[in-house]
C-alpha atoms as a PDB file:
ATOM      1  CA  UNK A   1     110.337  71.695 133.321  1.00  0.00           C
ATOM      2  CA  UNK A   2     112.189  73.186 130.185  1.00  0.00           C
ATOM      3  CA  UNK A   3     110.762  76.210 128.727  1.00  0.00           C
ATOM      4  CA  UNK A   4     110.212  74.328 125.221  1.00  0.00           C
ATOM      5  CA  UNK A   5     107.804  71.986 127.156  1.00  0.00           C
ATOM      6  CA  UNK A   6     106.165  74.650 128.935  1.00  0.00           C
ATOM      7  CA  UNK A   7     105.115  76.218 125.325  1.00  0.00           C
ATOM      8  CA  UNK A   8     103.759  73.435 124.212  1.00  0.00           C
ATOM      9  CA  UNK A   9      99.781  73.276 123.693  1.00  0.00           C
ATOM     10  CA  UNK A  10      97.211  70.793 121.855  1.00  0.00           C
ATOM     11  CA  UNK A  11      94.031  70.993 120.136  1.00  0.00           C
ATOM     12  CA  UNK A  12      91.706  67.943 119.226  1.00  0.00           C
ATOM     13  CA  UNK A  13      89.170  69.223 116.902  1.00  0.00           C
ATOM     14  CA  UNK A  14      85.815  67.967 116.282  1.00  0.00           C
ATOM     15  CA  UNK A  15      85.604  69.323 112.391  1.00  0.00           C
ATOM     16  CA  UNK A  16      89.605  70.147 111.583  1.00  0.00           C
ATOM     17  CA  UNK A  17      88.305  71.721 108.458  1.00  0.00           C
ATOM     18  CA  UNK A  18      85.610  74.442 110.361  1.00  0.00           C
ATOM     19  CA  UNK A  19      87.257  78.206 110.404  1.00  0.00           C
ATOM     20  CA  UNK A  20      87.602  79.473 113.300  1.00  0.00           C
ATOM     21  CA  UNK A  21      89.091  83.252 111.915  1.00  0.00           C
ATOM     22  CA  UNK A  22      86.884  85.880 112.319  1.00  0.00           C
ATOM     23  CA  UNK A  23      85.925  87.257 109.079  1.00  0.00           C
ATOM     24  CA  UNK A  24      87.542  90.378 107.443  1.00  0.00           C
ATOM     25  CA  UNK A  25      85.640  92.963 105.967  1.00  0.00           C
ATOM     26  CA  UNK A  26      85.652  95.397 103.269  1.00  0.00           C
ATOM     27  CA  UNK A  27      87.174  99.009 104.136  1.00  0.00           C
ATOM     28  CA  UNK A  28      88.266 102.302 102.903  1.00  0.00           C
ATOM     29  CA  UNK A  29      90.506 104.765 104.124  1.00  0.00           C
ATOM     30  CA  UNK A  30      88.925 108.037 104.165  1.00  0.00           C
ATOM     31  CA  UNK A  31      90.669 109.897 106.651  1.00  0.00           C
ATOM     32  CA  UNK A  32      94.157 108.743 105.321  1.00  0.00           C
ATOM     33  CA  UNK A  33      93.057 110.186 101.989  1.00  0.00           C
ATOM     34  CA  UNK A  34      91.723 113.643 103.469  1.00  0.00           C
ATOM     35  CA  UNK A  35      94.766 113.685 105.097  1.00  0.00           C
ATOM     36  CA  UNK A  36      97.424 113.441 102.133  1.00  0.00           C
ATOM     37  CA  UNK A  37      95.090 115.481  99.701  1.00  0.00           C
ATOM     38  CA  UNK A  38      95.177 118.619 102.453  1.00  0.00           C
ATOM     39  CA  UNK A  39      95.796 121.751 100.760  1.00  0.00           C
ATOM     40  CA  UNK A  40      98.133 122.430 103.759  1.00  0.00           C
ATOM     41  CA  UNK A  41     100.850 120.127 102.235  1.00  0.00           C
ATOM     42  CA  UNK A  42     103.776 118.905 104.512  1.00  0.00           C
ATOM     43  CA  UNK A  43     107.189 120.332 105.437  1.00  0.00           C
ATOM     44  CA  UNK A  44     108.217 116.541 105.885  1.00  0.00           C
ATOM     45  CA  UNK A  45     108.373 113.729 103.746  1.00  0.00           C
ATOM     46  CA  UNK A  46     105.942 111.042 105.553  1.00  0.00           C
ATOM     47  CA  UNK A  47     104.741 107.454 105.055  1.00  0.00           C
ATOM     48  CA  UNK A  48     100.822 107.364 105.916  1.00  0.00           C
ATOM     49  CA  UNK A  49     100.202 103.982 106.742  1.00  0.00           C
ATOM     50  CA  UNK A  50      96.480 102.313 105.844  1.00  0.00           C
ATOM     51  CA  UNK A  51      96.788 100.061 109.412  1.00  0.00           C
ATOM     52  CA  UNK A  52      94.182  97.915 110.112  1.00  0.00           C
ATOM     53  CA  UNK A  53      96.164  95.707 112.611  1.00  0.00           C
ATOM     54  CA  UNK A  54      93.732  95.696 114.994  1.00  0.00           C
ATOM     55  CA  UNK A  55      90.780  94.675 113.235  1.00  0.00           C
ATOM     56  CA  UNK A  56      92.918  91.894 111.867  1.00  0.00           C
ATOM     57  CA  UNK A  57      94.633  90.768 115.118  1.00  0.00           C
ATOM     58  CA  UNK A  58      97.857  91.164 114.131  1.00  0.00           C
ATOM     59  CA  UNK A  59     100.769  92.660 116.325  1.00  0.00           C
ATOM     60  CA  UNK A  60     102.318  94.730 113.256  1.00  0.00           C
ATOM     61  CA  UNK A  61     101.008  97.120 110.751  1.00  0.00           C
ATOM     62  CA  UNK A  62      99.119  95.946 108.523  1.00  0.00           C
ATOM     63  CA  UNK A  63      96.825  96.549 105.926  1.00  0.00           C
ATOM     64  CA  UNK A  64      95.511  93.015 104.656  1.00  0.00           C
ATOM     65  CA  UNK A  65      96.880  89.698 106.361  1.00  0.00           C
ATOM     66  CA  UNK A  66      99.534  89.929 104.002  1.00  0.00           C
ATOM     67  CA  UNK A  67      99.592  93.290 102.529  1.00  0.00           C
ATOM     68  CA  UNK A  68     100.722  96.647 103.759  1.00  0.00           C
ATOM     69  CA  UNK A  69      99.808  99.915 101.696  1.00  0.00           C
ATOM     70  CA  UNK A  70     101.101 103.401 102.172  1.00  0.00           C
ATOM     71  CA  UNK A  71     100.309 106.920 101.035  1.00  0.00           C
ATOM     72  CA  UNK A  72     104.110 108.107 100.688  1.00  0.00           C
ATOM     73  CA  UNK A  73     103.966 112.608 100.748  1.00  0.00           C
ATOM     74  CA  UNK A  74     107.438 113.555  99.846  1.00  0.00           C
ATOM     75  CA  UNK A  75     109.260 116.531 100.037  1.00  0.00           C
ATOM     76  CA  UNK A  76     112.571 118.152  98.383  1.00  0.00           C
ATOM     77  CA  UNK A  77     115.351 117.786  99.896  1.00  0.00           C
ATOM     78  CA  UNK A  78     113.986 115.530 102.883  1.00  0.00           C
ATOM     79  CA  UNK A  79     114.168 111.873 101.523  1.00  0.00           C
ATOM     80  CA  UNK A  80     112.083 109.238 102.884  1.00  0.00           C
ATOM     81  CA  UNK A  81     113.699 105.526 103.763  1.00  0.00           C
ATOM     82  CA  UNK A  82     111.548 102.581 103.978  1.00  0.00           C
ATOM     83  CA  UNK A  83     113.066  99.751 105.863  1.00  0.00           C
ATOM     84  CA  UNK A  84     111.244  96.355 106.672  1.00  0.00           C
ATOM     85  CA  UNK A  85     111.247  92.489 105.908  1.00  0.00           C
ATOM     86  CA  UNK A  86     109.610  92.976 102.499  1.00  0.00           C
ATOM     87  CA  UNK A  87     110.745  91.537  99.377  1.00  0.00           C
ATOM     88  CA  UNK A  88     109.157  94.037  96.756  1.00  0.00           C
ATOM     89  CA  UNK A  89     107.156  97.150  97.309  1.00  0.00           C
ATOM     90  CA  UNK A  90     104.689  98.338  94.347  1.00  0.00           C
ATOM     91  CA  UNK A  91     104.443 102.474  93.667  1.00  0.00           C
ATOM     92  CA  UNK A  92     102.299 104.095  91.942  1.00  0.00           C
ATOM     93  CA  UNK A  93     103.351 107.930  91.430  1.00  0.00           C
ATOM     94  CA  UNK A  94      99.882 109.940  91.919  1.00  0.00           C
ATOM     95  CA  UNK A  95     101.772 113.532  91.439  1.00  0.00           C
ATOM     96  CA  UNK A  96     104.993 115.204  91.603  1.00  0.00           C
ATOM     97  CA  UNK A  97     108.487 113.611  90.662  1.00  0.00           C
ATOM     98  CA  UNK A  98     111.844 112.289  91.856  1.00  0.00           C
ATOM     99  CA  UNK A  99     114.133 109.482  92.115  1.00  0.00           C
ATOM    100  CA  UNK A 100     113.991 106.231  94.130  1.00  0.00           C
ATOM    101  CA  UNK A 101     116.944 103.703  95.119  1.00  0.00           C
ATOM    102  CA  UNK A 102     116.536 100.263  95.874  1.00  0.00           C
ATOM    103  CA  UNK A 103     119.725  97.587  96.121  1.00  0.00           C
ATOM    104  CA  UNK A 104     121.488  98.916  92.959  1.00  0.00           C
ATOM    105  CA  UNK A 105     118.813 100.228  91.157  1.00  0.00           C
ATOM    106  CA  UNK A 106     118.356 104.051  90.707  1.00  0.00           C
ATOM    107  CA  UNK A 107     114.873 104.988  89.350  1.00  0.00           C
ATOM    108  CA  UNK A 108     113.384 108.438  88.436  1.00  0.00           C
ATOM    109  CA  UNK A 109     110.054 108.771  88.028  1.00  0.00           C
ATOM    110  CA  UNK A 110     107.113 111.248  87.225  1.00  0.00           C
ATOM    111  CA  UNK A 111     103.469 110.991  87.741  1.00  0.00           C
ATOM    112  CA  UNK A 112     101.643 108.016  85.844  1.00  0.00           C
ATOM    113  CA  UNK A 113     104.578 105.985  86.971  1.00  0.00           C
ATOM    114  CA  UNK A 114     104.130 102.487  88.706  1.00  0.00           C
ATOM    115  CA  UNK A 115     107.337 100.862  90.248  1.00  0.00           C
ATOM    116  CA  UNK A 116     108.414  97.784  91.069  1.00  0.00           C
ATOM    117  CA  UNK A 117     111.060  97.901  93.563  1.00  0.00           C
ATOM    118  CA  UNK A 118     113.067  95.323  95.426  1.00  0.00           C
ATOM    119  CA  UNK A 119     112.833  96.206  99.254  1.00  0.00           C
ATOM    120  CA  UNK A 120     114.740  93.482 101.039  1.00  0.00           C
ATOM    121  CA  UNK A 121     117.943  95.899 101.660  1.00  0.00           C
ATOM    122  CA  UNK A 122     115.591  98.929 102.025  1.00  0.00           C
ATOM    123  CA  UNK A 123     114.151 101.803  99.664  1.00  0.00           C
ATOM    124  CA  UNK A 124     115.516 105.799  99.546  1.00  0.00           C
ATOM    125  CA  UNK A 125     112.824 107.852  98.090  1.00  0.00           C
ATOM    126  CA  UNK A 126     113.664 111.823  96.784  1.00  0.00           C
ATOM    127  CA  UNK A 127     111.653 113.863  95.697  1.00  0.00           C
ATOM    128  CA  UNK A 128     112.443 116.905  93.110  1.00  0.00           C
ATOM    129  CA  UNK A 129     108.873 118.585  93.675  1.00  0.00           C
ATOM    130  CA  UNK A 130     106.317 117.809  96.083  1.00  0.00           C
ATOM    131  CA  UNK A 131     105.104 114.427  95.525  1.00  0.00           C
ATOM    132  CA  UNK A 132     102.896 111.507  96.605  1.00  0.00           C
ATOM    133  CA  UNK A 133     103.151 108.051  95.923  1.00  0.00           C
ATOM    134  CA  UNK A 134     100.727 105.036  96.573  1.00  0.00           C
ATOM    135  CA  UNK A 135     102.856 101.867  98.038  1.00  0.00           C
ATOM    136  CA  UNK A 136     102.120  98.200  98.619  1.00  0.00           C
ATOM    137  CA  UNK A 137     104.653  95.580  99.978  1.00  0.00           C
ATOM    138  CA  UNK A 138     104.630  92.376 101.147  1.00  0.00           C
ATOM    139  CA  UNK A 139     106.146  92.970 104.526  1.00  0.00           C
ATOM    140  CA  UNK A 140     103.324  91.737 106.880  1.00  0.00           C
ATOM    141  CA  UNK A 141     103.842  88.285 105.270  1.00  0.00           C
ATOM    142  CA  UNK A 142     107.392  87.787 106.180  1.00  0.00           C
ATOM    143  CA  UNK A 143     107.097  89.652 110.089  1.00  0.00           C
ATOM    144  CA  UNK A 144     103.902  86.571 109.804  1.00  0.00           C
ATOM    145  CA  UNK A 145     106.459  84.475 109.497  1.00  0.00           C
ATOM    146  CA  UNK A 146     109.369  85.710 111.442  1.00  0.00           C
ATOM    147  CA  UNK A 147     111.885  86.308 108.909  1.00  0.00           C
ATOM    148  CA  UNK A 148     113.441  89.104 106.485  1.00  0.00           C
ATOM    149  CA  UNK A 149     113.453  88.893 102.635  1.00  0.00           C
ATOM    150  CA  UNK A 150     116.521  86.785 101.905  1.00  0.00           C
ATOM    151  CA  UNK A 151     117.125  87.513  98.197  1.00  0.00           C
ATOM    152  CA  UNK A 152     117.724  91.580  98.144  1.00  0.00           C
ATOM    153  CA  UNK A 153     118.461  91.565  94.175  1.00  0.00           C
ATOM    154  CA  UNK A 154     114.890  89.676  93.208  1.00  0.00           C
ATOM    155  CA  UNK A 155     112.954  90.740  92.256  1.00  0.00           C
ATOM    156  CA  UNK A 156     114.939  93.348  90.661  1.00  0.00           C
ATOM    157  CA  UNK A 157     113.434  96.680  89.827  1.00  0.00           C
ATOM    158  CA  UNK A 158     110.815  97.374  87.057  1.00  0.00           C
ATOM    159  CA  UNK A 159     109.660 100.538  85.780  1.00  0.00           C
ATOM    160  CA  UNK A 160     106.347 101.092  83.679  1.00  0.00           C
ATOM    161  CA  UNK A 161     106.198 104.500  82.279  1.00  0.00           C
ATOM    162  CA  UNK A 162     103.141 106.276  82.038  1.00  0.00           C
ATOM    163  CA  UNK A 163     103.347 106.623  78.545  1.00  0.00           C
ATOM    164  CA  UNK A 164     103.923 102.917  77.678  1.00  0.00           C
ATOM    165  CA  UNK A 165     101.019 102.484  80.079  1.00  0.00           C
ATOM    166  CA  UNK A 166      98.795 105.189  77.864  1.00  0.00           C
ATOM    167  CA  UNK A 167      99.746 103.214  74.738  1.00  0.00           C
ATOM    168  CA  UNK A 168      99.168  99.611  76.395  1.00  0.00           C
ATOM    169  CA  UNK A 169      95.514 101.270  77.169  1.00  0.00           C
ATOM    170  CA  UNK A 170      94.816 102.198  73.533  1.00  0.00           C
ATOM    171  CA  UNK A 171      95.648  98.497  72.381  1.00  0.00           C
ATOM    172  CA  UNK A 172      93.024  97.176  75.321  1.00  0.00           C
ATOM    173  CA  UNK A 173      90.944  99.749  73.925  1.00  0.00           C
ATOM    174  CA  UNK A 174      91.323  98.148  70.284  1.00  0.00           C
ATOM    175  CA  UNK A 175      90.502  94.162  71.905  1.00  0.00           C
ATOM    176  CA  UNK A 176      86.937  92.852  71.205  1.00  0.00           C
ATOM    177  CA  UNK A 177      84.809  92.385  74.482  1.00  0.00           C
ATOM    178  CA  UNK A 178      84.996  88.663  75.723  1.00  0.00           C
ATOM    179  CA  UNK A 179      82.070  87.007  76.696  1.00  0.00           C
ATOM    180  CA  UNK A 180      83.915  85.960  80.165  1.00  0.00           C
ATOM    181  CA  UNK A 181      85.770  88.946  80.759  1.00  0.00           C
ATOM    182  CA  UNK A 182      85.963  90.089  84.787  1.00  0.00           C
ATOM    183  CA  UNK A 183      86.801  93.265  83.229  1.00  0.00           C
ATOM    184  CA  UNK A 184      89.617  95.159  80.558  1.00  0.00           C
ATOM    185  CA  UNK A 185      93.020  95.429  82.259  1.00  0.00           C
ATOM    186  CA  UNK A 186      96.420  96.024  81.874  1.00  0.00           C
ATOM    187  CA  UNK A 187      98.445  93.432  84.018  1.00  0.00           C
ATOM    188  CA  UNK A 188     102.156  94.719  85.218  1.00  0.00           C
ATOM    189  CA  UNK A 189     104.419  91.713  84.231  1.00  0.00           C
ATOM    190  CA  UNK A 190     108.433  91.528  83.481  1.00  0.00           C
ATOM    191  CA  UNK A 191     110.803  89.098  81.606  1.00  0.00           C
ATOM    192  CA  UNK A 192     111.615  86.750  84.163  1.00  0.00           C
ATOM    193  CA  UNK A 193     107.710  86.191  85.160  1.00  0.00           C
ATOM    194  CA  UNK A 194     105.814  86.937  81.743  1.00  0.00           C
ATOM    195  CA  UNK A 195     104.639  82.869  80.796  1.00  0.00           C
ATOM    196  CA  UNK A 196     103.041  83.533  84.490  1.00  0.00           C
ATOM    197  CA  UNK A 197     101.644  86.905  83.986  1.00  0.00           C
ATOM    198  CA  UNK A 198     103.119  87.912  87.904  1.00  0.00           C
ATOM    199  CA  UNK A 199     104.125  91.165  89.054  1.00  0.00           C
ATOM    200  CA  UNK A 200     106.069  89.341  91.384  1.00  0.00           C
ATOM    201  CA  UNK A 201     106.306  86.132  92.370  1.00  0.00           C
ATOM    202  CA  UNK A 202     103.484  87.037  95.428  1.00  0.00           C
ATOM    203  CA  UNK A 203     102.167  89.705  93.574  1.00  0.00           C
ATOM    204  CA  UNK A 204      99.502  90.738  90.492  1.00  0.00           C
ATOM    205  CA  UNK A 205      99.623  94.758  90.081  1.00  0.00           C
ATOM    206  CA  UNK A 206      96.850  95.630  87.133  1.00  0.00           C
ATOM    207  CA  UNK A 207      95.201  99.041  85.713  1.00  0.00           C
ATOM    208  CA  UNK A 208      91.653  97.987  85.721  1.00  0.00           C
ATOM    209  CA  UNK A 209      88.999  99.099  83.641  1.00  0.00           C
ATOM    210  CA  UNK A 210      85.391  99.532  83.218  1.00  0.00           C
ATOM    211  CA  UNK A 211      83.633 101.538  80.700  1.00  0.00           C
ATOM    212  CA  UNK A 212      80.976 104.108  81.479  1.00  0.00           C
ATOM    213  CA  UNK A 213      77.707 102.720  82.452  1.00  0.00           C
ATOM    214  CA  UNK A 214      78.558  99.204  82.909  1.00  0.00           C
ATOM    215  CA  UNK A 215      78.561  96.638  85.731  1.00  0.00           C
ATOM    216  CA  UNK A 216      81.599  94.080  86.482  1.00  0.00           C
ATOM    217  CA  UNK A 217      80.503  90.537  86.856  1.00  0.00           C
ATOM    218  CA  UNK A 218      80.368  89.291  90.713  1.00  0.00           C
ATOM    219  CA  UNK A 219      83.132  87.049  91.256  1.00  0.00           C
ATOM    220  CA  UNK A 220      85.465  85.860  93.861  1.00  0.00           C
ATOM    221  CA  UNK A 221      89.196  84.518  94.599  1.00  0.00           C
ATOM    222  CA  UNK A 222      91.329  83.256  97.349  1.00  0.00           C
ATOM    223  CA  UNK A 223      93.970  86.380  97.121  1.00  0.00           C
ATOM    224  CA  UNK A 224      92.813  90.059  98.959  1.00  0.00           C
ATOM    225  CA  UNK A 225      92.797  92.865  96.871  1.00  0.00           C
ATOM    226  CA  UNK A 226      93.848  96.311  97.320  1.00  0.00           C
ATOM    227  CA  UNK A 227      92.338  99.235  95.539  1.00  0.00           C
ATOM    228  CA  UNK A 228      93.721 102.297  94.274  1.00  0.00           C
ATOM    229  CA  UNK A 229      91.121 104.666  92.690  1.00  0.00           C
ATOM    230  CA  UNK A 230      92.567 106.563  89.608  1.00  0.00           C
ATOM    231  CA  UNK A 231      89.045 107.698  87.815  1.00  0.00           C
ATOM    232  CA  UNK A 232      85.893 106.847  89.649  1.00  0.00           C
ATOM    233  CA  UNK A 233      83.642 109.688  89.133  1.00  0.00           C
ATOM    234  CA  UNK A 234      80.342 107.987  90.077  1.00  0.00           C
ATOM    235  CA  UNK A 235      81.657 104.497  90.556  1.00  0.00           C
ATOM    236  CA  UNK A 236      80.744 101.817  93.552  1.00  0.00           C
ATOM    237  CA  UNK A 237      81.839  98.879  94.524  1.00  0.00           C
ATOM    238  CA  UNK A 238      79.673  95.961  96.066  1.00  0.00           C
ATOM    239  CA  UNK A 239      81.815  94.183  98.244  1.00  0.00           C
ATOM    240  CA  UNK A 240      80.490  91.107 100.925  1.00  0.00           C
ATOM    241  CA  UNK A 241      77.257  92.661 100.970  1.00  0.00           C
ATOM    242  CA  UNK A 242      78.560  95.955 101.512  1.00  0.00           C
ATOM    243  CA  UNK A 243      78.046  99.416  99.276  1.00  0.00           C
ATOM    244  CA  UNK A 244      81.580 101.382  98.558  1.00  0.00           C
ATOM    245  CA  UNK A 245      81.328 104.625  96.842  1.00  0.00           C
ATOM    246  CA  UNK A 246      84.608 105.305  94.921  1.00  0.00           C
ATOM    247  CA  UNK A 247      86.485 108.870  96.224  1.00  0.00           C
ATOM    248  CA  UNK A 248      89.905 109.994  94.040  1.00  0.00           C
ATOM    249  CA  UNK A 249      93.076 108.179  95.039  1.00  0.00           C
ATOM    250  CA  UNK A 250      90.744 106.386  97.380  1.00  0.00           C
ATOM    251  CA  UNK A 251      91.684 103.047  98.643  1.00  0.00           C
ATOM    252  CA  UNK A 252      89.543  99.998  99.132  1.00  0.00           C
ATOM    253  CA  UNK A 253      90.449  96.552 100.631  1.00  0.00           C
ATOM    254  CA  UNK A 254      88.985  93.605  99.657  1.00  0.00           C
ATOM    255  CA  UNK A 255      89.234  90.560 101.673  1.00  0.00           C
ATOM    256  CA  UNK A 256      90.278  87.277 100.432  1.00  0.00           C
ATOM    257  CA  UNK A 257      87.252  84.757  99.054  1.00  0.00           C
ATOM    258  CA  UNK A 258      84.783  87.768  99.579  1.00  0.00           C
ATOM    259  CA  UNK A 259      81.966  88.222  96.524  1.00  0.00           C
ATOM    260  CA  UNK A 260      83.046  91.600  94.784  1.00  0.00           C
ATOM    261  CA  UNK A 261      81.698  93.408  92.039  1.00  0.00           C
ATOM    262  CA  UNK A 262      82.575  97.013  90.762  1.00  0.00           C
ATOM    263  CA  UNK A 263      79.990  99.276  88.859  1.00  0.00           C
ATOM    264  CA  UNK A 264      80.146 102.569  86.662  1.00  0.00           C
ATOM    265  CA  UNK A 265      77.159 105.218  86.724  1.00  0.00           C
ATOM    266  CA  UNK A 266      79.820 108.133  85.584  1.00  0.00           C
ATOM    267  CA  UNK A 267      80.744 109.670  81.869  1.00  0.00           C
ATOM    268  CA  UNK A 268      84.088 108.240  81.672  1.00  0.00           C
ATOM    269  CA  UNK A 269      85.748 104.701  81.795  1.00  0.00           C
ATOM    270  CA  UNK A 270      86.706 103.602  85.497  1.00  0.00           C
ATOM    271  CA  UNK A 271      90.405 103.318  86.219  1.00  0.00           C
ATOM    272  CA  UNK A 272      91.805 101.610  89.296  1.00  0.00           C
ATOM    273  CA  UNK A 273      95.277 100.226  89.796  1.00  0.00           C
ATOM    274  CA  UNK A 274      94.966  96.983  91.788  1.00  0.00           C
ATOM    275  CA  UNK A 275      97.492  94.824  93.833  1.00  0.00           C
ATOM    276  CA  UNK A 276      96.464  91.226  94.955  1.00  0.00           C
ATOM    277  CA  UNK A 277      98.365  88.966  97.059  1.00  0.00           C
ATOM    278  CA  UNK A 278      97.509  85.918  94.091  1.00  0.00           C
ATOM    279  CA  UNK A 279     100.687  84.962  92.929  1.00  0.00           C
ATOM    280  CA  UNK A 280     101.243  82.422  95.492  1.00  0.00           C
ATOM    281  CA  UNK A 281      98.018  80.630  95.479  1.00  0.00           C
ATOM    282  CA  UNK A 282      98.617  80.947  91.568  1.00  0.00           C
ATOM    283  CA  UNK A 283     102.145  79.391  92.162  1.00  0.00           C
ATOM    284  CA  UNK A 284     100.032  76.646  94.169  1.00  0.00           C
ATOM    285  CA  UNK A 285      97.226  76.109  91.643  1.00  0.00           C
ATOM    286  CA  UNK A 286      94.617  77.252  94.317  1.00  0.00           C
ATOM    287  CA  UNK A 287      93.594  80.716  92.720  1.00  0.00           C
ATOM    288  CA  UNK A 288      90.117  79.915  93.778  1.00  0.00           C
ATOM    289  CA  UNK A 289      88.855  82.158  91.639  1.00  0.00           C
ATOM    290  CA  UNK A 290      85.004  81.715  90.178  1.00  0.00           C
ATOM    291  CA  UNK A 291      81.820  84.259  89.081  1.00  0.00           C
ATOM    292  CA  UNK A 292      79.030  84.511  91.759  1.00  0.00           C
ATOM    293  CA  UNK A 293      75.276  85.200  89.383  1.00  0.00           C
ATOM    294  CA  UNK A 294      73.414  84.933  92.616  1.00  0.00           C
ATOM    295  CA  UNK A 295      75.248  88.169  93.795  1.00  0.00           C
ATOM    296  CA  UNK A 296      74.532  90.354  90.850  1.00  0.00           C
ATOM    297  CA  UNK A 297      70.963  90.957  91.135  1.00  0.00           C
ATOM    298  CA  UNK A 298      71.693  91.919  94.686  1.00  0.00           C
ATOM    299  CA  UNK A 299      74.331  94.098  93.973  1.00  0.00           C
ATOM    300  CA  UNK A 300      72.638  96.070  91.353  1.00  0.00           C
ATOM    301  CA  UNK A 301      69.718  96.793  93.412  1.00  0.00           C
ATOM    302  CA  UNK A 302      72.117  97.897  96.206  1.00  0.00           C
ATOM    303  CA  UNK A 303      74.510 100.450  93.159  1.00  0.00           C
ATOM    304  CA  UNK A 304      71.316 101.624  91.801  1.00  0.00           C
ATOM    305  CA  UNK A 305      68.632 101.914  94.499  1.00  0.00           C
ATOM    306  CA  UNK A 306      70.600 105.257  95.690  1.00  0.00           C
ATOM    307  CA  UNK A 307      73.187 108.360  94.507  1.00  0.00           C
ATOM    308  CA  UNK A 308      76.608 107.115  93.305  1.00  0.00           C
ATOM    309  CA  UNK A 309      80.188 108.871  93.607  1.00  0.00           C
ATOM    310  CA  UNK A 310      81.661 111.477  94.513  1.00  0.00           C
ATOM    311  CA  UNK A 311      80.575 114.382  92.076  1.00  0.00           C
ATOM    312  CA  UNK A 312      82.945 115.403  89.363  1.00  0.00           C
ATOM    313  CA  UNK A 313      86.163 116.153  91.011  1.00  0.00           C
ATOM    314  CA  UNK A 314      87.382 112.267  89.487  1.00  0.00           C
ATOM    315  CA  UNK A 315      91.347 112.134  89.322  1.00  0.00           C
ATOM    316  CA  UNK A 316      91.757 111.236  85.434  1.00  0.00           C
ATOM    317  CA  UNK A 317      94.596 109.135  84.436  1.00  0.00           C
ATOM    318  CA  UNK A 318      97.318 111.353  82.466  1.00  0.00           C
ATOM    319  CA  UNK A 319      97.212 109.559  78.742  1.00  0.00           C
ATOM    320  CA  UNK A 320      93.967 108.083  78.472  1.00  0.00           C
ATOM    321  CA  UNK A 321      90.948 109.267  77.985  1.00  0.00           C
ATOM    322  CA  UNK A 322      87.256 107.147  77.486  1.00  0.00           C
END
């Protein structure tokens, strides 16, 4: 028999539309962020990977099905390369500064700094002082599906500085409140994808905000979400029936099509950078996304029928202030 017939299988399914994936869950990273934020500091520039290949069943690292964040501590004079089948890789620079290279782009950066890079021919990361970054790419998508990033020049490098972000937060400041707002942000977009308001064409990066004291709307959507707490003295989130208590430079992970819903008890406006996996079911008009009122009641009896946060040692934002 030839090997191709021996790998063959079938399946006749009694309901072809019943899911048979086990569900994900919500999930933070604690001991990754204990571990960058030691006061030890390291010698060696590092990649701390948030894996959660296991959980999800997956044979590579992971962080989401399709997502893989990193806590990136960098040191002078020992640059860091990150090599994989990703097509773009999202930073955001939590301290220190330094330059990063990516196809023929040459980038220096400073804290407040989010990045876009292109990561198909690889990324060289320096740093001039001690730093850390916070990275997202795309790369357990394409090991998924077997291949490398084809197109190493797209999408081509942006870089939003942390002062054009500070002024793009006084103008969201200045916007009346919408009756169907999710919540204020600030979404990361570029010239060749602004009609589609992408980060790139698989992902949406944002600066999410929520002002002190108030409650986001429940809601849900087809793309996972990754969380990056910026400011989140006494914030929670309420994710799949589950209580999260914001910690700074925290991560959360949202799953795809899970009920979420984020909540404020602290003195200052909530600040988050996020990174979804939407821009292809946006591509596909299936965005799925749509506001859950049965889950609110629930959700504010689970944010305020305890303590909330993580004292006052919140990581504000440089440039804006609520």
């Amino acid at each position: 028999m030839h090997r191709a017939t021996e790998r063959a299988r079938y399946h006749i399914p009694v309901n072809h539309f019943q899911d048979h994936t086990p569900p994900d869950v919500a999930q933070t990273f604690e001991a990754e962020r204990r571990l960058v934020l030691s006061p030890d500091g390291v010698r060696r520039s590092r990649a701390v990977a948030l894996d959660r290949a296991a959980a999800l069943g997956l044979p590579f690292p992971a962080t989401t099905h399709t997502m893989l964040a990193r806590y990136l501590q960098l040191s002078p004079g020992d640059p860091l390369e990150q090599e994989g089948p990703a097509l773009a890789s999202i930073c955001q620079v939590l301290r220190g500064r330094g330059r990063s290279f990516a196809g023929n782009e040459d980038i220096t950066w400073q804290e407040g700094d989010v990045l876009v890079l292109p990561a198909a021919a690889g990324i060289r990361h320096v740093a001039q002082q001690n730093a850390l970054l916070f990275c997202v790419s795309d790369e357990p998508l394409w090991r998924w599906l077997g291949v490398r990033a084809l197109l190493e020049d797209k999408p081509s490098a942006v870089h939003y500085t942390a002062a054009a972000q500070a002024s793009e937060m006084e103008r969201l400041d200045q916007l009346a409140e919408r009756q169907e707002a999710v919540g204020r942000a600030v979404i990361f977009t570029r010239d060749s994808l602004q009609a589609q308001h992408l980060t790139t064409p698989f992902f949406i990066a944002n600066i999410n905000t929520l002002e002190a004291g108030r409650d986001q709307r429940t809601h849900c959507h087809n793309g996972a979400a990754i969380t990056l707490s910026l400011q989140g003295e006494s914030c929670s989130s309420f994710v799949g029936g589950q209580r999260l208590d914001w910690a700074p430079w925290g991560v959360m992970v949202t799953p795809a099509g899970q009920p979420h819903s984020h909540h404020n008890r602290g003195p200052t406006t909530m600040l988050s950078l996020v990174v979804q996996d939407s821009g292809f079911y946006q591509h596909a008009r299936v965005p799925g996304f749509r506001f859950d009122p049965a889950q609110d009641e629930i959700a504010l009896r689970a944010i305020d029928g305890g303590n909330v946060g993580i004292g006052g040692d919140a990581v504000a934002r440089p440039g804006h202030s609520a």
